[in-house]
PDB file of N, CA and C in Angstrom:
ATOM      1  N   UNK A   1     -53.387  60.271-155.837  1.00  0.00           N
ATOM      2  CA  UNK A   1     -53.427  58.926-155.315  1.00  0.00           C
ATOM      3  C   UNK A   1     -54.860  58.561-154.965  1.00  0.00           C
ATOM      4  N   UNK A   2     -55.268  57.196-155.144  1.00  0.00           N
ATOM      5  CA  UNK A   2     -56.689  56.750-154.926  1.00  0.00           C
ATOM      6  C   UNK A   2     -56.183  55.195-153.355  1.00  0.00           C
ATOM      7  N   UNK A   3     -57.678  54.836-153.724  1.00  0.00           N
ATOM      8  CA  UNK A   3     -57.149  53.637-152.781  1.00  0.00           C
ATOM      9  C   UNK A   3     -58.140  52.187-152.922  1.00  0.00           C
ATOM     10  N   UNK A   4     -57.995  51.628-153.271  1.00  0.00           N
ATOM     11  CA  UNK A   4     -58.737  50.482-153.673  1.00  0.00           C
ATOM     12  C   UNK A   4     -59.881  50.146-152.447  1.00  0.00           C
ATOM     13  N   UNK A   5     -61.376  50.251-152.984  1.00  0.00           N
ATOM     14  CA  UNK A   5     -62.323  50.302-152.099  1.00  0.00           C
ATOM     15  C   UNK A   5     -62.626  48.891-151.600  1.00  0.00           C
ATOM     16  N   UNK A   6     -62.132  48.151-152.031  1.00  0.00           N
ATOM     17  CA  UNK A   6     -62.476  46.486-151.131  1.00  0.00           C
ATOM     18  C   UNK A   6     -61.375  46.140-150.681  1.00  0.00           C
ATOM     19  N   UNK A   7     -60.258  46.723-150.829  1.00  0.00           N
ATOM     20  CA  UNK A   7     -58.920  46.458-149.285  1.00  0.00           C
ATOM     21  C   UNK A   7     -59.562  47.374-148.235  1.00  0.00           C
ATOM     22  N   UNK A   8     -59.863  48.651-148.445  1.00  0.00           N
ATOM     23  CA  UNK A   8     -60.511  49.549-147.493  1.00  0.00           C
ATOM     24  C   UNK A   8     -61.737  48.410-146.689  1.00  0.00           C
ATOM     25  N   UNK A   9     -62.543  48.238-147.517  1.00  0.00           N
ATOM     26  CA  UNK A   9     -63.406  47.532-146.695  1.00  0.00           C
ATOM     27  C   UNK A   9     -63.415  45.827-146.243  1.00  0.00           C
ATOM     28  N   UNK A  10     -62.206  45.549-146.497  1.00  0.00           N
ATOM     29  CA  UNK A  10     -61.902  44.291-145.678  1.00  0.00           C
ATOM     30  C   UNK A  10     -61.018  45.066-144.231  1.00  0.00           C
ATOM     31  N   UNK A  11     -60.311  46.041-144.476  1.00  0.00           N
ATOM     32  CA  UNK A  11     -59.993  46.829-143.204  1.00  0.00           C
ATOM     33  C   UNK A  11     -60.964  47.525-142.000  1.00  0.00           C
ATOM     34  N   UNK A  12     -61.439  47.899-143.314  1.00  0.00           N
ATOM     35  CA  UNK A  12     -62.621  48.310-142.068  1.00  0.00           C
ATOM     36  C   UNK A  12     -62.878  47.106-141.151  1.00  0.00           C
ATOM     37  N   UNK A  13     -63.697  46.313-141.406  1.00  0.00           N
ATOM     38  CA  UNK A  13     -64.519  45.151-141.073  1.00  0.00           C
ATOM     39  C   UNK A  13     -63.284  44.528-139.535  1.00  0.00           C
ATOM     40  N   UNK A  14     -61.971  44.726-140.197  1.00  0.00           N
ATOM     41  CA  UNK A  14     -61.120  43.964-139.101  1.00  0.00           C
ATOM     42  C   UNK A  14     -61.172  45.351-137.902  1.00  0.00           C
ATOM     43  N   UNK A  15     -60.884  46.571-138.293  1.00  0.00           N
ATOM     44  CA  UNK A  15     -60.963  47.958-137.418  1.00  0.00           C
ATOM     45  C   UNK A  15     -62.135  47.921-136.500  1.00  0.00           C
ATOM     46  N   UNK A  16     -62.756  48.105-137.389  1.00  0.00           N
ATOM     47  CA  UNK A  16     -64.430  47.601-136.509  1.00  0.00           C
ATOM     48  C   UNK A  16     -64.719  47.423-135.400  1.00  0.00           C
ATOM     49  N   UNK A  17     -63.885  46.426-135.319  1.00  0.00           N
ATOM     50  CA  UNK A  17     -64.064  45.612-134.070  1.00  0.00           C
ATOM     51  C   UNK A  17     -63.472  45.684-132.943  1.00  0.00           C
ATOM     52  N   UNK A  18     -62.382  46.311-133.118  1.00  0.00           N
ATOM     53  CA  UNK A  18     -61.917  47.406-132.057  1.00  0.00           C
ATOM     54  C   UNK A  18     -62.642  48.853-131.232  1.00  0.00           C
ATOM     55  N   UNK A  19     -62.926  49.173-130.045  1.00  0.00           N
ATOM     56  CA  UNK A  19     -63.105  50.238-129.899  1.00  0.00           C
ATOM     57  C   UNK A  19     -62.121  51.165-129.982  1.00  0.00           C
ATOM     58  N   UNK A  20     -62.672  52.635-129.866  1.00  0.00           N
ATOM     59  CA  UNK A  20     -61.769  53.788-130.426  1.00  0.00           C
ATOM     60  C   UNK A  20     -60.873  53.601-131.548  1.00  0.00           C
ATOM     61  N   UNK A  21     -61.842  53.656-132.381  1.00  0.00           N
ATOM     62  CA  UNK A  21     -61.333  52.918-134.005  1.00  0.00           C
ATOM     63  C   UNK A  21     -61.844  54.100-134.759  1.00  0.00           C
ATOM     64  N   UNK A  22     -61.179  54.938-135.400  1.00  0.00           N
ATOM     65  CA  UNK A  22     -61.850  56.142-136.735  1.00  0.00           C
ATOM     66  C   UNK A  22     -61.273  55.611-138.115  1.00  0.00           C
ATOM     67  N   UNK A  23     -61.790  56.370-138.863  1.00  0.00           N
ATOM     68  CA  UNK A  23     -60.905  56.465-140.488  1.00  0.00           C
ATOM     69  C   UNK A  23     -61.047  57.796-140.707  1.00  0.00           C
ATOM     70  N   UNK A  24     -60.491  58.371-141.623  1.00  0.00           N
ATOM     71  CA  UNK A  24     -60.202  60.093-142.500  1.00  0.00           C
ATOM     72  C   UNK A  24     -59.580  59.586-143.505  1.00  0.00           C
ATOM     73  N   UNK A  25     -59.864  60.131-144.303  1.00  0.00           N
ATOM     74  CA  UNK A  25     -59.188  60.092-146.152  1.00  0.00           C
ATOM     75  C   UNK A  25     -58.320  61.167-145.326  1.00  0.00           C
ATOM     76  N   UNK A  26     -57.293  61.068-145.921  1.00  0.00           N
ATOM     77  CA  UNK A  26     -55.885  61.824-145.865  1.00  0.00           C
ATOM     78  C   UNK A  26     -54.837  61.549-146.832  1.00  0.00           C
ATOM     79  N   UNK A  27     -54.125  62.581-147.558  1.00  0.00           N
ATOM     80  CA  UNK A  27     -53.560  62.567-148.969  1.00  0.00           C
ATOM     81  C   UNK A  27     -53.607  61.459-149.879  1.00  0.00           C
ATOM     82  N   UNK A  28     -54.877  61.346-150.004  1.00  0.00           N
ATOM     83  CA  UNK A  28     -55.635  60.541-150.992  1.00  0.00           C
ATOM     84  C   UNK A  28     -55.394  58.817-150.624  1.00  0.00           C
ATOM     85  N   UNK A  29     -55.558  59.254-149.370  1.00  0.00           N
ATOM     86  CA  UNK A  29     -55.068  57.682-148.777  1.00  0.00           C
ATOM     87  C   UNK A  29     -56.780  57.583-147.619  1.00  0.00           C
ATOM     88  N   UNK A  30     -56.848  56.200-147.277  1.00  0.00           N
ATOM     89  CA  UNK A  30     -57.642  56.023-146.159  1.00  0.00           C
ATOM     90  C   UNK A  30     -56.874  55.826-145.108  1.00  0.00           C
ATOM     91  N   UNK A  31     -57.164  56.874-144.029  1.00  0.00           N
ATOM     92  CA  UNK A  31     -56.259  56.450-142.932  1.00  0.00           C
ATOM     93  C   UNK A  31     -57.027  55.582-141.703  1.00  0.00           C
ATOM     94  N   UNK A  32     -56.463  54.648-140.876  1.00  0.00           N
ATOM     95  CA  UNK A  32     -57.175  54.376-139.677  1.00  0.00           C
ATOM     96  C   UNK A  32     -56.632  54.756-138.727  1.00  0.00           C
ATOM     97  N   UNK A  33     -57.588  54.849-137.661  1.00  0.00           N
ATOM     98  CA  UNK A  33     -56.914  55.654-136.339  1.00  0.00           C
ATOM     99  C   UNK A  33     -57.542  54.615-135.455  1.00  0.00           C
ATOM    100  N   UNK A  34     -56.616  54.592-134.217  1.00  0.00           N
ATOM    101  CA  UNK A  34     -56.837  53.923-132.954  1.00  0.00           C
ATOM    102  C   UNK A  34     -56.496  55.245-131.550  1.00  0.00           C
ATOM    103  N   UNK A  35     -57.548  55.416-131.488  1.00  0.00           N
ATOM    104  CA  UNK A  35     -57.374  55.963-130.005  1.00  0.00           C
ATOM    105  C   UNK A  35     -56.959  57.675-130.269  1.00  0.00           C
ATOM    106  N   UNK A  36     -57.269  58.243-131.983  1.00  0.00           N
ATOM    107  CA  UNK A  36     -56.630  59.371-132.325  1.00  0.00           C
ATOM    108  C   UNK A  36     -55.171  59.004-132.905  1.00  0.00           C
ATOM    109  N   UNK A  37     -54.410  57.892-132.949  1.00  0.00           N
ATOM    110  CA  UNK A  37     -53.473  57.469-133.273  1.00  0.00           C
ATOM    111  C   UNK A  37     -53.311  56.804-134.455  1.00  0.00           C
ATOM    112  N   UNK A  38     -52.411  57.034-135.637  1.00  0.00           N
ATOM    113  CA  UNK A  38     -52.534  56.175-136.807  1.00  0.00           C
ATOM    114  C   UNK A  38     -52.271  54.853-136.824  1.00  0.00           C
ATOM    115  N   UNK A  39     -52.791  54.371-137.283  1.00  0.00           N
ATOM    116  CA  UNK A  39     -52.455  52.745-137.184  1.00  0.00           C
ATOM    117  C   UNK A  39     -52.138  51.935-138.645  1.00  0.00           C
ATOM    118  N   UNK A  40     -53.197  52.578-139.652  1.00  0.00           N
ATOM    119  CA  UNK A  40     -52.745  51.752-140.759  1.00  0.00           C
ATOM    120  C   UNK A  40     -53.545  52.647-142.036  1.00  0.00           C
ATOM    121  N   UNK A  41     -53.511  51.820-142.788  1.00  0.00           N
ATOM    122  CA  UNK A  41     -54.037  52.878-144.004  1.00  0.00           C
ATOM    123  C   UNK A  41     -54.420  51.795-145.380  1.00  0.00           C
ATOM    124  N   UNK A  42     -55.190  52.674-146.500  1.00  0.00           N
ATOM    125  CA  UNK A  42     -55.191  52.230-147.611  1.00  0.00           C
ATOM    126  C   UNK A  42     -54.478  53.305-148.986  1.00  0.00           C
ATOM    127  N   UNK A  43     -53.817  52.391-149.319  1.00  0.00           N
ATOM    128  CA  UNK A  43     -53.594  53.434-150.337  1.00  0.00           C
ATOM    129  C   UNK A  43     -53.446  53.159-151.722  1.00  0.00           C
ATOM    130  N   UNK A  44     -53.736  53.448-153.011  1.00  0.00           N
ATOM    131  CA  UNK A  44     -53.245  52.392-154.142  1.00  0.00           C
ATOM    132  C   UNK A  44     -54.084  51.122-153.523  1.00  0.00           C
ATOM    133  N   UNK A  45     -53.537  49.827-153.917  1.00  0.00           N
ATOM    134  CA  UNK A  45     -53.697  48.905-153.857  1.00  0.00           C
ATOM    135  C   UNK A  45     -53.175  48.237-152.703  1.00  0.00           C
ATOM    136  N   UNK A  46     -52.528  49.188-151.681  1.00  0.00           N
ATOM    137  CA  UNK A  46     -51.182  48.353-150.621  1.00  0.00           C
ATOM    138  C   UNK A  46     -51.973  48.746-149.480  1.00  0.00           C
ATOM    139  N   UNK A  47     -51.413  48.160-148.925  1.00  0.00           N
ATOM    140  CA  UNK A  47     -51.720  48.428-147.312  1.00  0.00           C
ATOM    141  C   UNK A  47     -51.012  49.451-146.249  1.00  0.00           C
ATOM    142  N   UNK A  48     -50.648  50.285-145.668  1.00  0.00           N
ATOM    143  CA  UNK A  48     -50.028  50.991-145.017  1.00  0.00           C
ATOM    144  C   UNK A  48     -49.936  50.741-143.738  1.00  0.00           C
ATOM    145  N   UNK A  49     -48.843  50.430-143.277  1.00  0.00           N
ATOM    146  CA  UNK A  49     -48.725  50.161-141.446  1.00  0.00           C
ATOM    147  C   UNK A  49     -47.655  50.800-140.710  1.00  0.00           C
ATOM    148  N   UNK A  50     -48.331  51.085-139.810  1.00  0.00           N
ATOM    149  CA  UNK A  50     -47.393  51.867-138.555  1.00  0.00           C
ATOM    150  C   UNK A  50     -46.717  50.788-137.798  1.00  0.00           C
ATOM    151  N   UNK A  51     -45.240  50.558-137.349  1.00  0.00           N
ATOM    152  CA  UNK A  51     -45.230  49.947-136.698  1.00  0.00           C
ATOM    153  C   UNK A  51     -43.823  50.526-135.559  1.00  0.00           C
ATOM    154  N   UNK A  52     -43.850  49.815-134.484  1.00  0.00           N
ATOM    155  CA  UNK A  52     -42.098  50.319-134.062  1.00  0.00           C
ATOM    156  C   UNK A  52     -41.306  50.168-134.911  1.00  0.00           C
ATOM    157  N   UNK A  53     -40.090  51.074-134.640  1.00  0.00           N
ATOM    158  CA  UNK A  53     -39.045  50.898-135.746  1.00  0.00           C
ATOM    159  C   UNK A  53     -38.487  49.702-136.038  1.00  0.00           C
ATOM    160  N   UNK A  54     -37.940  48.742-134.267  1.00  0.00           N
ATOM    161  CA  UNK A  54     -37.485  47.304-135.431  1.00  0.00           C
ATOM    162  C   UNK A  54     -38.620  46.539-135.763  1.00  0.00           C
ATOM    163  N   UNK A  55     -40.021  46.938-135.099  1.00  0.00           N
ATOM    164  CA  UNK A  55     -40.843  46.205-136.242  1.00  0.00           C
ATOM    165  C   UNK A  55     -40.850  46.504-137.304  1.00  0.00           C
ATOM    166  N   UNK A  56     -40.797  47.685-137.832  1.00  0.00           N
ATOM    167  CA  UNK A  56     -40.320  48.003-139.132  1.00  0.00           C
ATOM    168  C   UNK A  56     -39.221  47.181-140.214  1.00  0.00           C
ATOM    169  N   UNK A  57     -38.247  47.088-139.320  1.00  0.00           N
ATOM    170  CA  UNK A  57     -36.818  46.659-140.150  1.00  0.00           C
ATOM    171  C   UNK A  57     -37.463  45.499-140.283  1.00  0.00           C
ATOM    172  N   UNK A  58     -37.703  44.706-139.086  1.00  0.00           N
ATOM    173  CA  UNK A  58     -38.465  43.307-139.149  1.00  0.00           C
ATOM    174  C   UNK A  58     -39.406  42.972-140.459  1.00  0.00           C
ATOM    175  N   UNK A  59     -40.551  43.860-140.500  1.00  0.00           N
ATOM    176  CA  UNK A  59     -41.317  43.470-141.358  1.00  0.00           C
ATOM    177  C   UNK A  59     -40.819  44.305-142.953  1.00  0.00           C
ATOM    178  N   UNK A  60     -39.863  44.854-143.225  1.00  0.00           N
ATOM    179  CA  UNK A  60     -39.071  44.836-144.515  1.00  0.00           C
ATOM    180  C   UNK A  60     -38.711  43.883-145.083  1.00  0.00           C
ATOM    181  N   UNK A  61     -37.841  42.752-144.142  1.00  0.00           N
ATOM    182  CA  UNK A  61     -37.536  41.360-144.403  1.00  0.00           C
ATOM    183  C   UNK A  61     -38.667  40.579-145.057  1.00  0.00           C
ATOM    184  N   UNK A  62     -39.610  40.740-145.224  1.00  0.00           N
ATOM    185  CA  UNK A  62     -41.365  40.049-144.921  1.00  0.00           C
ATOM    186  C   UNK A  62     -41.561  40.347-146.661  1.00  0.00           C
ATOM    187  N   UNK A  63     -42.028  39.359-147.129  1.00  0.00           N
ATOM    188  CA  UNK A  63     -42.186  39.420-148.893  1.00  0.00           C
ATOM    189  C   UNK A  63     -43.318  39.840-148.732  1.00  0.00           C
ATOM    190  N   UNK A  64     -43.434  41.230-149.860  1.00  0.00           N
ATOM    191  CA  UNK A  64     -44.097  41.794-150.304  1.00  0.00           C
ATOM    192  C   UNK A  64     -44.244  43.766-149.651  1.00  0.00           C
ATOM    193  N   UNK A  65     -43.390  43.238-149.022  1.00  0.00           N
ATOM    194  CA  UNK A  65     -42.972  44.910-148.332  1.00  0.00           C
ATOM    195  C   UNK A  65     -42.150  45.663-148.677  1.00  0.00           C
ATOM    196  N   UNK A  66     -42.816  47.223-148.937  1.00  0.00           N
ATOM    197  CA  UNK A  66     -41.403  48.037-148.711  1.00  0.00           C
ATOM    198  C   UNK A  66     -41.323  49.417-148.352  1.00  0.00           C
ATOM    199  N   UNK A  67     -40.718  49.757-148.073  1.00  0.00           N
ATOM    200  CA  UNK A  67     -40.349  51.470-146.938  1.00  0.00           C
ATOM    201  C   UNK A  67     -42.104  51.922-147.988  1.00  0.00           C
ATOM    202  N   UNK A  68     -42.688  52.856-146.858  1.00  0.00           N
ATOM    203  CA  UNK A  68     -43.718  53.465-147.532  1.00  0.00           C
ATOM    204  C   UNK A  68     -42.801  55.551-147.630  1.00  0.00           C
ATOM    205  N   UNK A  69     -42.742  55.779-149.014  1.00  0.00           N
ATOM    206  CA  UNK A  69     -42.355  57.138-149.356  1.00  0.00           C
ATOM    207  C   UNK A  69     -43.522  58.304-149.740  1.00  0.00           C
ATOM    208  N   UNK A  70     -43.601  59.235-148.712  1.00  0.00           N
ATOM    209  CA  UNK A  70     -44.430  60.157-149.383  1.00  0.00           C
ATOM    210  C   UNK A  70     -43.653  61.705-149.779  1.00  0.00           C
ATOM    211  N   UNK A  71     -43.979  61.987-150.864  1.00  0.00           N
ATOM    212  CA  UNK A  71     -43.539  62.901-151.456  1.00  0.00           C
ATOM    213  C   UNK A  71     -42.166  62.571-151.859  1.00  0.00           C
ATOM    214  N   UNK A  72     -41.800  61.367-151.650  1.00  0.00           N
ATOM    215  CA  UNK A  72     -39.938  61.001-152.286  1.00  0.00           C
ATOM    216  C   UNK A  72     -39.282  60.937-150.850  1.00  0.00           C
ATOM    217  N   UNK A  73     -40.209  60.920-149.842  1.00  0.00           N
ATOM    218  CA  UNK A  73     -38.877  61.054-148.460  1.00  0.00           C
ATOM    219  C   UNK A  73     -39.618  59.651-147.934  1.00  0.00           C
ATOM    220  N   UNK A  74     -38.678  58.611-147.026  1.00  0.00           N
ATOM    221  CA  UNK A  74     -39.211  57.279-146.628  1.00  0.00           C
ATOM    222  C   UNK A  74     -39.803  58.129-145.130  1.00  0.00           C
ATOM    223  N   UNK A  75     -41.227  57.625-144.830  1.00  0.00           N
ATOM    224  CA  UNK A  75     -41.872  57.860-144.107  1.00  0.00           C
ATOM    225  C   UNK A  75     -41.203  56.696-142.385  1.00  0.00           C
ATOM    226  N   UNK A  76     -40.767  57.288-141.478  1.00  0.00           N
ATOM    227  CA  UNK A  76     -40.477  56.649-140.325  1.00  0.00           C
ATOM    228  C   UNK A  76     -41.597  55.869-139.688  1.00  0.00           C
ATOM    229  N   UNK A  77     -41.491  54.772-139.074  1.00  0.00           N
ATOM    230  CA  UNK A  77     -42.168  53.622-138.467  1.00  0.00           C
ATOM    231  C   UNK A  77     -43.479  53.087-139.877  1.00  0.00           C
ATOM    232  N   UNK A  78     -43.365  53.477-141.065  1.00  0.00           N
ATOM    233  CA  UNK A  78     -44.209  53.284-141.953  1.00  0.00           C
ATOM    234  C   UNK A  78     -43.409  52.330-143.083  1.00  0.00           C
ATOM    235  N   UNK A  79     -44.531  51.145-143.500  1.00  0.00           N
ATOM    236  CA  UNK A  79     -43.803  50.603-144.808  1.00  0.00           C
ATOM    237  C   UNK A  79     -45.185  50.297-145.179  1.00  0.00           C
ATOM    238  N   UNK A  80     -44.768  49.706-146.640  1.00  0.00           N
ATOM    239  CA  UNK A  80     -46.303  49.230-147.209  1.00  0.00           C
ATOM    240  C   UNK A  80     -46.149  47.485-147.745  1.00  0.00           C
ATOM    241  N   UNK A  81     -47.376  47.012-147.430  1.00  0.00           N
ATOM    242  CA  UNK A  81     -47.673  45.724-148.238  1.00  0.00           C
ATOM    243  C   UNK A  81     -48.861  45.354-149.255  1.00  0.00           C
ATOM    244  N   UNK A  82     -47.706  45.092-149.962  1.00  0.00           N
ATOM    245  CA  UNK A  82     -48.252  44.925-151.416  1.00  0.00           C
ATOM    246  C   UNK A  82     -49.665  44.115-151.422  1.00  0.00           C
ATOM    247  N   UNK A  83     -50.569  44.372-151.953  1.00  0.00           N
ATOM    248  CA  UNK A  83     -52.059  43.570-152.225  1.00  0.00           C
ATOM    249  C   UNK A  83     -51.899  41.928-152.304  1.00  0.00           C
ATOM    250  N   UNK A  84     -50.634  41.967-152.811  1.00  0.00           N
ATOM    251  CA  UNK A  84     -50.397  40.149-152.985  1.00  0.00           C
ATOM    252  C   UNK A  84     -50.329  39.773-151.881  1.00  0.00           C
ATOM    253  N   UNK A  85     -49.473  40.374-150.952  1.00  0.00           N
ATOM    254  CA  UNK A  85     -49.141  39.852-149.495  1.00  0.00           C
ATOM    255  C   UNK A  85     -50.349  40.064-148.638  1.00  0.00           C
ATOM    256  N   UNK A  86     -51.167  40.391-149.328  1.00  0.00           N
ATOM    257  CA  UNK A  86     -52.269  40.513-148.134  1.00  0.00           C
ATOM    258  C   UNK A  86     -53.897  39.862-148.431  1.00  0.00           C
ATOM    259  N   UNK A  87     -53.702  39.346-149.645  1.00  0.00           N
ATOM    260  CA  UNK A  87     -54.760  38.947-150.362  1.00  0.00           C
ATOM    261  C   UNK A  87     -55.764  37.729-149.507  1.00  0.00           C
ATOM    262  N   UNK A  88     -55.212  37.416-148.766  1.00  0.00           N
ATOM    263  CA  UNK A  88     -55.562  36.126-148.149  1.00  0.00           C
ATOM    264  C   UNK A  88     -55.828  37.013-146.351  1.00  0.00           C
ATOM    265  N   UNK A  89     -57.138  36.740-146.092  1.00  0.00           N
ATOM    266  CA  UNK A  89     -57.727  37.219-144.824  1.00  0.00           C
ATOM    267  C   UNK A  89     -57.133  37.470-143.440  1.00  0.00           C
ATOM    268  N   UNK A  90     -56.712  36.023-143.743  1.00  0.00           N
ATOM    269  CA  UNK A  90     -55.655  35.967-142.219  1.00  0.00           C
ATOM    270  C   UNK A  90     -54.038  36.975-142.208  1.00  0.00           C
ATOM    271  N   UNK A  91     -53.439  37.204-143.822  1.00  0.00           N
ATOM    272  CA  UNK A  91     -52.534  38.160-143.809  1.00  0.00           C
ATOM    273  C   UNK A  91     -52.920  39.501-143.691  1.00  0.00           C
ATOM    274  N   UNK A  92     -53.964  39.776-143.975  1.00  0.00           N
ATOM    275  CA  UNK A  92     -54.679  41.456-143.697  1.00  0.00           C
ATOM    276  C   UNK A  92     -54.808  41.695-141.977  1.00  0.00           C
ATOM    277  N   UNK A  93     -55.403  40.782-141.012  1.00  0.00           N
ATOM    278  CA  UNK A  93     -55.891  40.774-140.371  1.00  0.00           C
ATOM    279  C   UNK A  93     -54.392  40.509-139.367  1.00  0.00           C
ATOM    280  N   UNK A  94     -53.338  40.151-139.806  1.00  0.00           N
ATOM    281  CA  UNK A  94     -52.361  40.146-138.649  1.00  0.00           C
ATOM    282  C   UNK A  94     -51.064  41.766-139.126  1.00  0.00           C
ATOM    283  N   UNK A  95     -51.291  41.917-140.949  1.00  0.00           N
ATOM    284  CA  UNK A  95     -50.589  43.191-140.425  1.00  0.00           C
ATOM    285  C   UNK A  95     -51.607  44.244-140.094  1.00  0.00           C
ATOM    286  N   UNK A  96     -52.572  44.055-140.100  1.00  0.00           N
ATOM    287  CA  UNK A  96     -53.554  45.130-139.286  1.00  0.00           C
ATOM    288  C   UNK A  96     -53.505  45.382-137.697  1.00  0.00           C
ATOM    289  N   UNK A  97     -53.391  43.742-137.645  1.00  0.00           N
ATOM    290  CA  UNK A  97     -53.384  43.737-135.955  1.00  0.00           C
ATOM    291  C   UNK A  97     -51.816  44.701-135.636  1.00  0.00           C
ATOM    292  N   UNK A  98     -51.176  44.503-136.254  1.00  0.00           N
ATOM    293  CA  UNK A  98     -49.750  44.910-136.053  1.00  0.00           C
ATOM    294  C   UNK A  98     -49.418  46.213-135.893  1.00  0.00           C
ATOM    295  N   UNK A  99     -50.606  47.214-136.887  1.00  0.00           N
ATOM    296  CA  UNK A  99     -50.404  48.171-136.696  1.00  0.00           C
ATOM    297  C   UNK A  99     -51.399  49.012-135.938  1.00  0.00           C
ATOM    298  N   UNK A 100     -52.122  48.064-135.149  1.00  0.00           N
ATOM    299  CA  UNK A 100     -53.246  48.244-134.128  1.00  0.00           C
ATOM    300  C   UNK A 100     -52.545  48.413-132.650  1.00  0.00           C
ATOM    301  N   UNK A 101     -51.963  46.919-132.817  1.00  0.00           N
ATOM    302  CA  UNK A 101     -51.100  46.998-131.275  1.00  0.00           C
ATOM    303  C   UNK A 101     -49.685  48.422-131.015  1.00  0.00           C
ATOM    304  N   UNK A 102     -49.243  48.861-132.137  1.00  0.00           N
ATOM    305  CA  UNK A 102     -48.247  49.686-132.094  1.00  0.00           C
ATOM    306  C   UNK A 102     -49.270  51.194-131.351  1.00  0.00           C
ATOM    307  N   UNK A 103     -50.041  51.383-132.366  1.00  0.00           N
ATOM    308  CA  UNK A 103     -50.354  52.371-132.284  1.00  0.00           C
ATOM    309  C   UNK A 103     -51.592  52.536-130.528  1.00  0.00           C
ATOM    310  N   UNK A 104     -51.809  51.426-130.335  1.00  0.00           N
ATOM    311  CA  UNK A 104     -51.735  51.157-128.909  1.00  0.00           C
ATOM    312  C   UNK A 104     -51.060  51.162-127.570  1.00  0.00           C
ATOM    313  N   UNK A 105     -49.861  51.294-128.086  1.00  0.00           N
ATOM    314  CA  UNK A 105     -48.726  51.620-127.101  1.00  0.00           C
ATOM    315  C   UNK A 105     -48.774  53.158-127.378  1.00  0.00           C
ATOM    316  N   UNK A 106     -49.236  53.949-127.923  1.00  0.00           N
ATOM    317  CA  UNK A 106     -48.906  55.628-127.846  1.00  0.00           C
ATOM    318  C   UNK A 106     -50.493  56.015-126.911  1.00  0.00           C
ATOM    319  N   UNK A 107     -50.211  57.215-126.495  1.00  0.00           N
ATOM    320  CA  UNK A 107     -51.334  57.771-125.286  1.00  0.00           C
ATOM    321  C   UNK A 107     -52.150  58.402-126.257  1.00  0.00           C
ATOM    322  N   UNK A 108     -53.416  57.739-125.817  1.00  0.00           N
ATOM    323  CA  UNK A 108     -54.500  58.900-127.108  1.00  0.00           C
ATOM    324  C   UNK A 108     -54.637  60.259-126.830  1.00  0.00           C
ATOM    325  N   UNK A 109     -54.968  60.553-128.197  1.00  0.00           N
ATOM    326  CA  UNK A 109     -55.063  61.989-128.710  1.00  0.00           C
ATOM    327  C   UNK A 109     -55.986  62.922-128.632  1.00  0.00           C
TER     328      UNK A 109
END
């Protein structure tokens, strides 16, 4: 798996701006961290977000989403959005926020 380097760096740019903000490549994904905590990711072309679980179910409903699977098993509080759904600044920047504020509610690491 690769990860498209200008979704990465429109993420960055929104991460940024947060303190206690990291990234790590992790199984061929870019991961972001808040506080030691995952928050979101790049992967392929999609976006990766952590969120609570019925934010989860919630944002399934949401065009252009769907369960994020690694290795064939659906990953819990994780789904992905598709590059289409996010192509436009202000959609990057609110499921980012989304998986900023989640991963804000857990105690850092």
């Amino acid at each position: 798996m690769a990860f498209d380097d200008g979704l990465a760096t429109r993420v960055r740019e929104i991460v940024g701006e947060r303190s206690g903000c990291s990234e790590k490549r992790m199984f061929g994904s870019l991961v972001f961290f808040l506080d030691g905590n995952m928050a979101c990711g790049v992967q392929d072309d999609g976006l990766l977000v952590r969120l609570a679980p019925a934010d989860r179910e919630a944002g399934l409903g949401e065009p252009g989403t769907r369960p994020f699977e690694l290795t064939g098993r659906p990953m819990r509080n994780w789904l992905v959005v598709d590059a289409a759904a996010v192509a436009e600044d202000a959609d990057l920047r609110r499921w980012v926020g989304r998986g900023l504020a989640f991963a804000g509610t857990l105690p850092p690491k």
